[in-house]
C-alpha atoms as a PDB file:
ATOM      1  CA  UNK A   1       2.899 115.209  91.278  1.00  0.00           C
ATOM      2  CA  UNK A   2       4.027 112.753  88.831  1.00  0.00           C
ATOM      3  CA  UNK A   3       4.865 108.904  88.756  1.00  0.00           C
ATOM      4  CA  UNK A   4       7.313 107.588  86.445  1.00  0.00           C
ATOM      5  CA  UNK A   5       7.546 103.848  84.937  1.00  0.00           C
ATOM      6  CA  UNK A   6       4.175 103.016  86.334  1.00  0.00           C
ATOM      7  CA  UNK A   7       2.678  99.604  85.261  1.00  0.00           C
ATOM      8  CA  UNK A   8      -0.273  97.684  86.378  1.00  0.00           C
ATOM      9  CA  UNK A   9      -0.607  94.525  88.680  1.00  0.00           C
ATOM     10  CA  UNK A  10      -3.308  92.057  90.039  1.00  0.00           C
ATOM     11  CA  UNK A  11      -3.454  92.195  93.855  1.00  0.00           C
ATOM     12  CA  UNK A  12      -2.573  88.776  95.493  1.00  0.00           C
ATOM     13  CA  UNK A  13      -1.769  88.784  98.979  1.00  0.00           C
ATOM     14  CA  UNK A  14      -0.365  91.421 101.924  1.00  0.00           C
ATOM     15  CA  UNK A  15       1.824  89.058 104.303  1.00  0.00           C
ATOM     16  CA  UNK A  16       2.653  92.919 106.335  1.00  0.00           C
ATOM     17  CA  UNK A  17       2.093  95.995 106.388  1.00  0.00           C
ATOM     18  CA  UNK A  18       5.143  96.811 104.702  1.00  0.00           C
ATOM     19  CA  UNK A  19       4.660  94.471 100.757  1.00  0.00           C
ATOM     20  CA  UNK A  20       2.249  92.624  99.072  1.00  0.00           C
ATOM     21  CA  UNK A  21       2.830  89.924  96.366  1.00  0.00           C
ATOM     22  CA  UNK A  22       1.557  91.167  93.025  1.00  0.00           C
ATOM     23  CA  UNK A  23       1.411  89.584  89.500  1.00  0.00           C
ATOM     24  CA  UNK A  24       2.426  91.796  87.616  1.00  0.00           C
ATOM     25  CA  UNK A  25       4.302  90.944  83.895  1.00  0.00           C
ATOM     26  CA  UNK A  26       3.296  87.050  84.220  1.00  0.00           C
ATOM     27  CA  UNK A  27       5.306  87.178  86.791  1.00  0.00           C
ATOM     28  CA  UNK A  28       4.892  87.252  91.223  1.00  0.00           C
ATOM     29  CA  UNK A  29       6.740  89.923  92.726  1.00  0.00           C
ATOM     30  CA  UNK A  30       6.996  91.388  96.202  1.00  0.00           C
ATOM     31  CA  UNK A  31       6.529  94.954  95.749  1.00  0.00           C
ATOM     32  CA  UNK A  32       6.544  97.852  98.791  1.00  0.00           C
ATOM     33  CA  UNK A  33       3.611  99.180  99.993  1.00  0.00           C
ATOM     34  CA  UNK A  34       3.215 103.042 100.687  1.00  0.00           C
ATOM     35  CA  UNK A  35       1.289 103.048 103.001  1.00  0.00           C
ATOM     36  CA  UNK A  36       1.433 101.189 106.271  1.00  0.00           C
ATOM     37  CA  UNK A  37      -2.653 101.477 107.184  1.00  0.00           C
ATOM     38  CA  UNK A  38      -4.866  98.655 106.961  1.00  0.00           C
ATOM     39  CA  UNK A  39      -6.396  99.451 103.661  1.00  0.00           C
ATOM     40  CA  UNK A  40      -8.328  95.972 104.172  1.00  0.00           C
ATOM     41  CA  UNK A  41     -11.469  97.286 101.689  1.00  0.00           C
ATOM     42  CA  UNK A  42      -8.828  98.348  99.079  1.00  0.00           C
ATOM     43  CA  UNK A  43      -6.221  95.571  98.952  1.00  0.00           C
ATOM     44  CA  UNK A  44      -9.083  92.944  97.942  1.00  0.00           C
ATOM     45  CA  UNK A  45      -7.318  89.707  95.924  1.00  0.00           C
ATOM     46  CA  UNK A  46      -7.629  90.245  92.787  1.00  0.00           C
ATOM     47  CA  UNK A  47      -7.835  93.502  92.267  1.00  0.00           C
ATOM     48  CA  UNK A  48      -5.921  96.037  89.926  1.00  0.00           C
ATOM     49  CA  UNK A  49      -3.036  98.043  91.455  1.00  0.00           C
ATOM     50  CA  UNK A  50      -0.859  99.832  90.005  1.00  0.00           C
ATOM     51  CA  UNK A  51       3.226 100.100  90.818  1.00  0.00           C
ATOM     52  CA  UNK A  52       5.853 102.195  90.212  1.00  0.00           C
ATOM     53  CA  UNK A  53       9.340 100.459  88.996  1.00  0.00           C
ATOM     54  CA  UNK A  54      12.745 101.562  90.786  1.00  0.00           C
ATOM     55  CA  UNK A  55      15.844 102.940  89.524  1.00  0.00           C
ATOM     56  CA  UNK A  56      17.495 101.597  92.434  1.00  0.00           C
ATOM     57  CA  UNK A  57      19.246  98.454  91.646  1.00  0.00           C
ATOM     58  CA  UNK A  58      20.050  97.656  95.555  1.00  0.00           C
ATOM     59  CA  UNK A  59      16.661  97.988  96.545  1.00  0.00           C
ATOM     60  CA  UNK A  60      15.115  94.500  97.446  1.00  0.00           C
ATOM     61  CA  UNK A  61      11.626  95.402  95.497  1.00  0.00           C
ATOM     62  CA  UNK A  62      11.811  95.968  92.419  1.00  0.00           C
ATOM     63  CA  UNK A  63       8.399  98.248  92.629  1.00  0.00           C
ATOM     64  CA  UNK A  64       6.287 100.617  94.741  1.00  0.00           C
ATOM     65  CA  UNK A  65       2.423  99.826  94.978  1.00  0.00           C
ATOM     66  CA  UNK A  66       1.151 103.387  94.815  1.00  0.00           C
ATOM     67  CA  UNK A  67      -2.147 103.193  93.667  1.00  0.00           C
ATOM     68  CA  UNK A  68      -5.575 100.737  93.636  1.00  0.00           C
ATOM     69  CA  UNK A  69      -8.744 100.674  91.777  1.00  0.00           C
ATOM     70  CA  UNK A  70     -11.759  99.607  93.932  1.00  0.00           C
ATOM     71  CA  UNK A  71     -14.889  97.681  92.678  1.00  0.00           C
ATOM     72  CA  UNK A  72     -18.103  99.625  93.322  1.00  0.00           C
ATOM     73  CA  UNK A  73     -21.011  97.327  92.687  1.00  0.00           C
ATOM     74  CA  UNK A  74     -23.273  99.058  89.704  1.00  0.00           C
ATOM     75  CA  UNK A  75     -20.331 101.620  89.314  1.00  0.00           C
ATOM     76  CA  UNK A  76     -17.156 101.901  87.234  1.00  0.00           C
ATOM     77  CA  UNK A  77     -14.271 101.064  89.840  1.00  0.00           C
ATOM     78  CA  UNK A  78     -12.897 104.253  91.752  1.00  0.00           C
ATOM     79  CA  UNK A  79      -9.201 105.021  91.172  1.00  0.00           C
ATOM     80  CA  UNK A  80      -7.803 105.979  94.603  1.00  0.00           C
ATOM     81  CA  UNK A  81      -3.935 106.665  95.425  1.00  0.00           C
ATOM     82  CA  UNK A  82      -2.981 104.912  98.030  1.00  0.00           C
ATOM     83  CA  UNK A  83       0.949 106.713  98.874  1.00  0.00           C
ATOM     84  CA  UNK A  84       1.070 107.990 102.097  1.00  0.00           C
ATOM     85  CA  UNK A  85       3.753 110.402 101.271  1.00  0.00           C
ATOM     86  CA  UNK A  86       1.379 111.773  98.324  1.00  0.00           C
ATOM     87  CA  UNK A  87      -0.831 114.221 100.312  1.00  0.00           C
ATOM     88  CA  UNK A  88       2.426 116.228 101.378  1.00  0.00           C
ATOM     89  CA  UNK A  89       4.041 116.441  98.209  1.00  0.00           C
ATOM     90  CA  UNK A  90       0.524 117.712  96.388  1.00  0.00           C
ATOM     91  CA  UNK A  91      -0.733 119.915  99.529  1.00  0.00           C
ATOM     92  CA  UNK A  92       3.023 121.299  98.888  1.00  0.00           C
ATOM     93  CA  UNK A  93       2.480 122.310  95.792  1.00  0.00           C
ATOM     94  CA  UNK A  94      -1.318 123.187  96.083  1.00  0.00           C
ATOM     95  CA  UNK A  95      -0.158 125.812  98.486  1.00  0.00           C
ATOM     96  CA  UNK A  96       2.451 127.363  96.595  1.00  0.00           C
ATOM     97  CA  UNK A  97       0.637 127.603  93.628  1.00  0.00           C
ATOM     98  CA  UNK A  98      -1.496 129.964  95.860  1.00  0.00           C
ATOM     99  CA  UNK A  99      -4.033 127.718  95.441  1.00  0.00           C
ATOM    100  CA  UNK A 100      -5.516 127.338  98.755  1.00  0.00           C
ATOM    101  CA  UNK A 101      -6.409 131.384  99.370  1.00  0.00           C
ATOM    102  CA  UNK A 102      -9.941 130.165  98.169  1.00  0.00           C
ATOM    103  CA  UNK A 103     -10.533 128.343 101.359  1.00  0.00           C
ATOM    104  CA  UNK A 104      -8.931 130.764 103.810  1.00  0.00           C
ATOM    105  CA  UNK A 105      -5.557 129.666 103.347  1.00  0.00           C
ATOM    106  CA  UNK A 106      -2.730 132.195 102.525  1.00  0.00           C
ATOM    107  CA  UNK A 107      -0.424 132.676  99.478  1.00  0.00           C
ATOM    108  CA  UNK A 108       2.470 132.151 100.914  1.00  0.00           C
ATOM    109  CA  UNK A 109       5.399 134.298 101.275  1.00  0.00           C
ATOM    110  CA  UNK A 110       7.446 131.541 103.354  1.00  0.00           C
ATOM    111  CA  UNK A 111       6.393 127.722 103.311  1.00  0.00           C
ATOM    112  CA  UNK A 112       8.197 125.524 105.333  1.00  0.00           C
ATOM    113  CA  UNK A 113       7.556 121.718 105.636  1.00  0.00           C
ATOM    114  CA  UNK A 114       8.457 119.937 108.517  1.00  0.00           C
ATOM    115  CA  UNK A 115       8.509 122.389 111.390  1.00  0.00           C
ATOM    116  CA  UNK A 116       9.168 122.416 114.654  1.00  0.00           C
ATOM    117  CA  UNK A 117       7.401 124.473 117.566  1.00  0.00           C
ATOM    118  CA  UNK A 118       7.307 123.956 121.040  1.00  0.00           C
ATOM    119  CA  UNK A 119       7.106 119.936 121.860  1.00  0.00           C
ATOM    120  CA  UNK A 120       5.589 119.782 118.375  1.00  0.00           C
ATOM    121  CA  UNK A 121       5.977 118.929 114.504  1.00  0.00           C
ATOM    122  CA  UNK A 122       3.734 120.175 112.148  1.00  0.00           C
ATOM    123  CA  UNK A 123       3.802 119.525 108.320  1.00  0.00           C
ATOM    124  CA  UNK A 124       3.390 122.870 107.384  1.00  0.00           C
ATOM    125  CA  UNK A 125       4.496 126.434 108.401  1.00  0.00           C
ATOM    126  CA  UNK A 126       3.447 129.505 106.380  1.00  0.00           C
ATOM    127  CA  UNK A 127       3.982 132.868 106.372  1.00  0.00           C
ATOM    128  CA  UNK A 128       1.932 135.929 104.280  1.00  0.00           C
ATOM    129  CA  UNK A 129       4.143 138.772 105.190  1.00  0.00           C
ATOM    130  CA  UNK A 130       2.238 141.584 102.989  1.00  0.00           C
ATOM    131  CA  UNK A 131      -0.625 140.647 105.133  1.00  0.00           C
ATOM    132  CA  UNK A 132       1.591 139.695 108.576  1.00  0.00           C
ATOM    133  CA  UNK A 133      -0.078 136.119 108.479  1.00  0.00           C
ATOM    134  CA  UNK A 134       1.716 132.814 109.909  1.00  0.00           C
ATOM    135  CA  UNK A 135       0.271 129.727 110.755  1.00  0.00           C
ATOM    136  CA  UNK A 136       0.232 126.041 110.479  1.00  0.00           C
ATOM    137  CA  UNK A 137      -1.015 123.656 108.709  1.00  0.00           C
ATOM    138  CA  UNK A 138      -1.367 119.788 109.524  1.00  0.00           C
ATOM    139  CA  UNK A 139      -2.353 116.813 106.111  1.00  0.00           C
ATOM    140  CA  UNK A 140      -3.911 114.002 106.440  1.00  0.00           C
ATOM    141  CA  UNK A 141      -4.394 111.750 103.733  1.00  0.00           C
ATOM    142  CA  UNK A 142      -7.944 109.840 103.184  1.00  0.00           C
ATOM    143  CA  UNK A 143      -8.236 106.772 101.439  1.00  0.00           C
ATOM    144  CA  UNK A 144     -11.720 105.567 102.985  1.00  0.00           C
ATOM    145  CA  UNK A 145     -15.000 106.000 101.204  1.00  0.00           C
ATOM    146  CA  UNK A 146     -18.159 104.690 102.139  1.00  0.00           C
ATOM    147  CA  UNK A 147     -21.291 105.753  99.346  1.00  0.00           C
ATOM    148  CA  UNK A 148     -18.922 108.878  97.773  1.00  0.00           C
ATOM    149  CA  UNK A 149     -18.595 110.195 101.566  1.00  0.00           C
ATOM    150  CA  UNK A 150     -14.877 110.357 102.459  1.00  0.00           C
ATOM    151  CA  UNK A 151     -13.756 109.657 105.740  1.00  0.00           C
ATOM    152  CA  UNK A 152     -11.029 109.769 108.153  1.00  0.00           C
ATOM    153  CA  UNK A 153      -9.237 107.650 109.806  1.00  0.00           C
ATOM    154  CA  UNK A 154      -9.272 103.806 108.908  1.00  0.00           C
ATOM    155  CA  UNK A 155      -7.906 103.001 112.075  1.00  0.00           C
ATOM    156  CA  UNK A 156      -7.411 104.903 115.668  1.00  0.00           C
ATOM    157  CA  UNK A 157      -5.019 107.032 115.447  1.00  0.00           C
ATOM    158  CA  UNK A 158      -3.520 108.560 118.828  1.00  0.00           C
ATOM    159  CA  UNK A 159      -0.586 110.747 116.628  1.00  0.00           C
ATOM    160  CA  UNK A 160      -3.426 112.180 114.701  1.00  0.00           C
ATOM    161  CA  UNK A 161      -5.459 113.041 118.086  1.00  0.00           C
ATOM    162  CA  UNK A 162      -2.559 114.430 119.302  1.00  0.00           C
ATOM    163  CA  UNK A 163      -1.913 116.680 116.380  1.00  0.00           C
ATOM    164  CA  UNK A 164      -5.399 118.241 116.528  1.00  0.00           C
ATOM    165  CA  UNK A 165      -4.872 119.163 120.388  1.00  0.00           C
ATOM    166  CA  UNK A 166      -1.280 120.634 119.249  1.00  0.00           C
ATOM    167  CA  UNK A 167      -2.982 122.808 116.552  1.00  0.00           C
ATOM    168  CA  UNK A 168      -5.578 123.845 119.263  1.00  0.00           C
ATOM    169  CA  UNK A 169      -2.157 124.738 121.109  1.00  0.00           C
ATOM    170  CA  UNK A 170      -0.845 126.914 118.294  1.00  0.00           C
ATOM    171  CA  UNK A 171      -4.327 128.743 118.046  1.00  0.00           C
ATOM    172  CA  UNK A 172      -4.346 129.745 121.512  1.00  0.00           C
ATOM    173  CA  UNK A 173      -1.067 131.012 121.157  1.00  0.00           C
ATOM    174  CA  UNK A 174      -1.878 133.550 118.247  1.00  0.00           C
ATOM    175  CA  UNK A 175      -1.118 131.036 115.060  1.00  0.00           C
ATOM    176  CA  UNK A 176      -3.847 130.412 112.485  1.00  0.00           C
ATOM    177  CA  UNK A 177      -3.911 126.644 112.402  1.00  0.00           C
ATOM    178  CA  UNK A 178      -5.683 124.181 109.903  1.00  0.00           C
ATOM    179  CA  UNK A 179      -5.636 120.822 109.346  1.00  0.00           C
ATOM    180  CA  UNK A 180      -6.552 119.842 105.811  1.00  0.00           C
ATOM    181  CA  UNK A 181      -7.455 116.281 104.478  1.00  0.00           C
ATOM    182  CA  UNK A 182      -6.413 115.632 101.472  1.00  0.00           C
ATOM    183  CA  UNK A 183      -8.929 112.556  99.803  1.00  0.00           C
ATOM    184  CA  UNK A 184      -6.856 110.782  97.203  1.00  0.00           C
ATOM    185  CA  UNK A 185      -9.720 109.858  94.818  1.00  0.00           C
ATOM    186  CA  UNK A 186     -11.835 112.171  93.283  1.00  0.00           C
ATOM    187  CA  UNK A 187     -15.356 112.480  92.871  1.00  0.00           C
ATOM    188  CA  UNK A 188     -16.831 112.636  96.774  1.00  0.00           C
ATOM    189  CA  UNK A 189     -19.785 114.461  98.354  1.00  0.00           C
ATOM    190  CA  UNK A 190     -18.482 115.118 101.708  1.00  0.00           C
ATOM    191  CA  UNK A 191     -15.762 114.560 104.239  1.00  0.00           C
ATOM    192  CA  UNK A 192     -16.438 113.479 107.733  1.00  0.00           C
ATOM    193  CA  UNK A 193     -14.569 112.143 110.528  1.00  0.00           C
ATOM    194  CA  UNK A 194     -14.731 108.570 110.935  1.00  0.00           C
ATOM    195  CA  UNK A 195     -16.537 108.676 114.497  1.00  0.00           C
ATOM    196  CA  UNK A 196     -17.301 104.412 114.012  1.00  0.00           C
ATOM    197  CA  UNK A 197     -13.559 103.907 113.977  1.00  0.00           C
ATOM    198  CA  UNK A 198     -12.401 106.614 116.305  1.00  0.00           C
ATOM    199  CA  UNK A 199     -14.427 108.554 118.453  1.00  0.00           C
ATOM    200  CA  UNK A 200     -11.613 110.577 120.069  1.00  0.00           C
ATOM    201  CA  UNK A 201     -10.336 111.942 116.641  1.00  0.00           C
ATOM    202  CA  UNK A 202     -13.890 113.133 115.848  1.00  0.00           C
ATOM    203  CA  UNK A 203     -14.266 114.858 119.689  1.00  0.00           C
ATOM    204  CA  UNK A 204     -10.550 116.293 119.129  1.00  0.00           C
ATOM    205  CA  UNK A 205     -11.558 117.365 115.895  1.00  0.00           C
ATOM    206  CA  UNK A 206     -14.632 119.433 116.879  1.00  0.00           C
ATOM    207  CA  UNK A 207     -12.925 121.143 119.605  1.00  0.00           C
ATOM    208  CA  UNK A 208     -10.106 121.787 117.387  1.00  0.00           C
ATOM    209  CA  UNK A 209     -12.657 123.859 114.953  1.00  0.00           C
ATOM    210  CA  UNK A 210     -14.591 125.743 118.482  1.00  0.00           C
ATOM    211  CA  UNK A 211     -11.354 127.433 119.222  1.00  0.00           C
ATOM    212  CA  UNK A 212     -10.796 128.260 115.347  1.00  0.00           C
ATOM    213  CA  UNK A 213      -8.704 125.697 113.717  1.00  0.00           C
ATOM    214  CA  UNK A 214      -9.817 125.538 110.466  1.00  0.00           C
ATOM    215  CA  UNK A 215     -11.080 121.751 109.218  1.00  0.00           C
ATOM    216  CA  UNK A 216     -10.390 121.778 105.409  1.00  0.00           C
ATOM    217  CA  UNK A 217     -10.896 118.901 102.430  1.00  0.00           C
ATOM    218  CA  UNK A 218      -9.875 118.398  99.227  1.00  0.00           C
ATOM    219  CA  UNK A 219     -10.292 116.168  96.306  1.00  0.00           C
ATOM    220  CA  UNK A 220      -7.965 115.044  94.106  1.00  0.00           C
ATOM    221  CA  UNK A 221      -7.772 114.519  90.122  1.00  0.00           C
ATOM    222  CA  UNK A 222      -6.118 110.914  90.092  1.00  0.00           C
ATOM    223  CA  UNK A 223      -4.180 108.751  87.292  1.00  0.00           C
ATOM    224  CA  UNK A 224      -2.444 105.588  87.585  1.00  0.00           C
ATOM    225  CA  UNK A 225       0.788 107.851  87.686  1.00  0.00           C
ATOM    226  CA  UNK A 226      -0.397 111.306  88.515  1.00  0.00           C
ATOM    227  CA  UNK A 227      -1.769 112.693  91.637  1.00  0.00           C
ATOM    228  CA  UNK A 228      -3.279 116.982  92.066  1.00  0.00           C
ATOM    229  CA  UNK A 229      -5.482 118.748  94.196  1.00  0.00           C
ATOM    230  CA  UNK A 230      -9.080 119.571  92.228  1.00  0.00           C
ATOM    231  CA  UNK A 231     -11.921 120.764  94.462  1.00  0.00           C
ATOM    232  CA  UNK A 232     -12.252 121.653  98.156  1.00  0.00           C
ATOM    233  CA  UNK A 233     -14.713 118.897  99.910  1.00  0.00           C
ATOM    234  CA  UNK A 234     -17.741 119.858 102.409  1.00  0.00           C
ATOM    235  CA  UNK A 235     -16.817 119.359 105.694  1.00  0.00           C
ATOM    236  CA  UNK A 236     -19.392 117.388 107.611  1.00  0.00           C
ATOM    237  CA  UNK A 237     -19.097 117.462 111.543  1.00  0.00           C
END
């Protein structure tokens, strides 16, 4: 996926969770975030971000922060996209491309975003009809490194708890069922859930992959206005 009129800013200050105030052409503007998580160790004053400029003249930001470079000490800072509608979008793609048969995943015949089963929601429903396949597929997007090791999440997260036991559902009823995490920055060594942060997503996650839900990561190739899945992750439990 592609950005368009993308520019770069200097990080001041996050009043919410919804802007931040950015310099950005000599000038302070209050520009939308994309993503409502904490993101406290990327949005560090001072640092480069970059924005995406609207078409919209009614809208009351002029921009969209959508991505952030962060300072590694000894190390060239690490581009990482920080849209939380991103990892749909590119996992969307990835998939029909047929991209994802290398880690077990189909090439689709049908792929549906945004469906419902049961009490449920899930971001993904595929079909392989040659092969009579269906399943679904839950993203999460991973802006958290610590060392090159990716991890998920930056913050308890009950939803994503409760997706896991609702793919565990969808197993035991006869679906396949993944949930894939797509790490917006590229150049990791593992994936791992965040057990520090959230214990329960890292318990719901391991029971999730005992009754055969499939625990997937990927990297992604990242620009300041440019965002595609690379290389499938290891998958540390």
């Amino acid at each position: 996926m592609t950005y368009q009129d993308i520019r770069a800013g200097r990080f001041l200050v996050r009043p919410n969770r919804f802007v931040a105030q950015v310099a950005v052409n000599g000038c302070e503007e209050t520009v939308h975030v994309k993503n409502t998580g904490r993101c406290r160790e990327l949005l560090v004053p001072g640092c480069t971000v970059y924005l995406e400029g609207s078409a919209n003249p009614r809208r009351k930001t002029k921009y969209d922060l959508v991505a952030v470079e962060k300072a590694r000490p000894g190390l060239p800072p690490l581009l990482i996209n920080m849209d939380a509608q991103a990892p749909n979008k590119v996992f969307g793609e990835w998939m029909a491309a047929g991209r994802g048969a290398a880690l077990g995943l189909p090439r689709p015949t049908l792929l549906r975003p945004e469906t419902a089963w049961g009490n449920s929601r899930f971001d993904f429903y595929w079909e392989e009809s040659e092969k009579g396949r269906k399943g679904f597929v839950e993203v999460k997007g991973c802006t958290l490194e610590e060392d090159g090791h990716a991890l998920f999440p930056d913050a308890p997260t009950q939803r994503g708890v409760k997706h896991l036991r609702e793919l565990i559902a969808c197993r035991e009823a006869g679906y396949e069922a993944a949930v894939c995490v797509v790490v917006q920055m590229a150049g990791m060594t593992a994936f791992s859930p965040n057990d520090r942060t959230h214990p329960e997503f890292g318990a719901a996650l391991r029971d999730a992959v005992r009754v055969g839900v499939k625990a997937l990561a990927v990297e992604c190739a990242v620009t300041a206005d440019s965002l595609a899945i690379t290389d499938p992750v290891p998958v540390r439990l």
